[in-house]
Protein backbone atom coordinates (compact mmCIF):
# COMPACT_ATOMS: atom_id res chain seq x y z
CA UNK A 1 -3.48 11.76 -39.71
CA UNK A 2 -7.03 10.38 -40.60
CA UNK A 3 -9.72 10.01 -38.07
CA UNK A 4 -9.83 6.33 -39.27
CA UNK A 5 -6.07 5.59 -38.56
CA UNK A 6 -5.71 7.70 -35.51
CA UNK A 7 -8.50 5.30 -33.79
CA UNK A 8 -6.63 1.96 -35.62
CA UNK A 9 -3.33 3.28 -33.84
CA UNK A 10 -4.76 3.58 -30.65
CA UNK A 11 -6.66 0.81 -30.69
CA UNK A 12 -3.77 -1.50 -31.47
CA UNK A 13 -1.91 0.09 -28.65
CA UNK A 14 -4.34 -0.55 -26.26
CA UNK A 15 -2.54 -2.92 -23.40
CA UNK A 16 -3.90 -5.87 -22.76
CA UNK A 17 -3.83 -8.47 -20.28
CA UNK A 18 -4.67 -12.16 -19.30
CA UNK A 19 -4.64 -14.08 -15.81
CA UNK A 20 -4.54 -17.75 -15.68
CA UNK A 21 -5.02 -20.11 -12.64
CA UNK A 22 -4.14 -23.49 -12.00
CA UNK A 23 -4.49 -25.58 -9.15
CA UNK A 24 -2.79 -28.97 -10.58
CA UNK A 25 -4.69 -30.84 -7.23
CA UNK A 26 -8.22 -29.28 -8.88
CA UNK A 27 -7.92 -28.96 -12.37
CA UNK A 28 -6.69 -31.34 -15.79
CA UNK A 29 -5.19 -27.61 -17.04
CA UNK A 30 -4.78 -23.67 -16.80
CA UNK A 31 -7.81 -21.73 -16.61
CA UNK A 32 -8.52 -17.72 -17.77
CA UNK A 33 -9.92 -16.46 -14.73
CA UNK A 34 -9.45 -12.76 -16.11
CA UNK A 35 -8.53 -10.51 -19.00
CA UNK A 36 -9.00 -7.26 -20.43
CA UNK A 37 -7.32 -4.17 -22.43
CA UNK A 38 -6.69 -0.93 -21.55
CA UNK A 39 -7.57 0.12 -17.84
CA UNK A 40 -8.68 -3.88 -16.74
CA UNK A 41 -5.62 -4.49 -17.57
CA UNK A 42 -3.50 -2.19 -16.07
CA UNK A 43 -5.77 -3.33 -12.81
CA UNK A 44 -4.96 -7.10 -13.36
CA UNK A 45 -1.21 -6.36 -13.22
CA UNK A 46 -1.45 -4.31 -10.45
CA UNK A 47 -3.57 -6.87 -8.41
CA UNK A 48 -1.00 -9.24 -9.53
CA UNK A 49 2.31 -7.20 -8.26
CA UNK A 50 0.72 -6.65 -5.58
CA UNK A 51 0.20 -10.14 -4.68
CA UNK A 52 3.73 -10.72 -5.46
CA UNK A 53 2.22 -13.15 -8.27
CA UNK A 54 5.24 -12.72 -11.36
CA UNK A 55 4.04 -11.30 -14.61
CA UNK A 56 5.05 -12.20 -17.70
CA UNK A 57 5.24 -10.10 -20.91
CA UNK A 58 4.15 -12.15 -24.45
CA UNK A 59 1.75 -10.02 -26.74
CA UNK A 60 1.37 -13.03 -28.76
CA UNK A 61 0.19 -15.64 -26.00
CA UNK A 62 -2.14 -12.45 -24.45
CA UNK A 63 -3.52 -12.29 -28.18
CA UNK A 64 -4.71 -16.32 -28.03
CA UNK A 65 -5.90 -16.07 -24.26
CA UNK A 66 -7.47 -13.57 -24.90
CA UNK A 67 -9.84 -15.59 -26.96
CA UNK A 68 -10.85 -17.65 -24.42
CA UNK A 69 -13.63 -17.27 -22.21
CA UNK A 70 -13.50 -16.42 -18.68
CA UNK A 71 -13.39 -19.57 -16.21
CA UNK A 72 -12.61 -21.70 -19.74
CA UNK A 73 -9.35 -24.47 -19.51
CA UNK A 74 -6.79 -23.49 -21.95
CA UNK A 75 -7.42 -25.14 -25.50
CA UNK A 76 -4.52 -28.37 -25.79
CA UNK A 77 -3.42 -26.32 -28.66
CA UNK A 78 -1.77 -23.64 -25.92
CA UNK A 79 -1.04 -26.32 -23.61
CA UNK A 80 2.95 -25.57 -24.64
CA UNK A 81 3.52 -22.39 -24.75
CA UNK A 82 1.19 -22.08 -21.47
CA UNK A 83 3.42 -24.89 -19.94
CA UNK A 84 6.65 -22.43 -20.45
CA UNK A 85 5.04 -19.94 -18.78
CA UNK A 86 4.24 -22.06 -15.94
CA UNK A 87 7.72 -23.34 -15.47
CA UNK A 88 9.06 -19.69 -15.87
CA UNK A 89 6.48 -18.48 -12.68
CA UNK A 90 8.11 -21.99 -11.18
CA UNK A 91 11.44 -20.35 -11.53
CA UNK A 92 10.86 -16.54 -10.46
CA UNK A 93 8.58 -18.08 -7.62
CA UNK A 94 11.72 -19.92 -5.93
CA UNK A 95 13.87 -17.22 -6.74
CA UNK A 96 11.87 -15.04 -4.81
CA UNK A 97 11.64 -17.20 -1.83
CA UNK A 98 15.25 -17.05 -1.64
CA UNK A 99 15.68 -13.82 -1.91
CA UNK A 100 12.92 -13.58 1.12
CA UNK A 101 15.18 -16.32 3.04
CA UNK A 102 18.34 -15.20 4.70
């Protein structure tokens, strides 16, 4: 394989990640409080497992976040597929208090 495609291939495999906050009481939407490919990544889910805060998988959505700026609100434009993703965290949130409930 080409030098040229070998560093196209890895550089398309590169993980990447995005981490949103939102504070409804605080702020009118999400914001992108970090991102990163590669190794930041890898240390933004672990930070995030290990704060028991749910991850979710969507190359697609990391792809568009990941055009935002740091400490940016999420463009209206994302506001739906952002607003899934909020009410899946909802969902895997209570299930885990239940789980932590006898």
């Amino acid at each position: 394989m080409p030098a040229g495609n070998r560093k196209k291939k890895k550089a398309a495999s590169l993980e990447k990640a995005v981490a949103l906050r939102y504070d409804e009481k605080k702020e009118s939407s999400p914001r992108v409080v970090a991102k990163g490919q590669g190794y930041v990544a890898q240390t933004i889910k672990a930070l995030a497992s290990a704060h028991n805060i749910p991850i979710r998988h969507d190359d697609e959505l990391v792809e568009l976040l990941s055009q935002i700026d740091i400490d940016r609100e999420i463009p209206q434009e994302l506001y739906a597929a952002v607003a899934e993703i909020l009410s899946w965290i909802y969902r895997a949130n209570d299930e885990m208090r239940k789980e932590l409930v006898p």
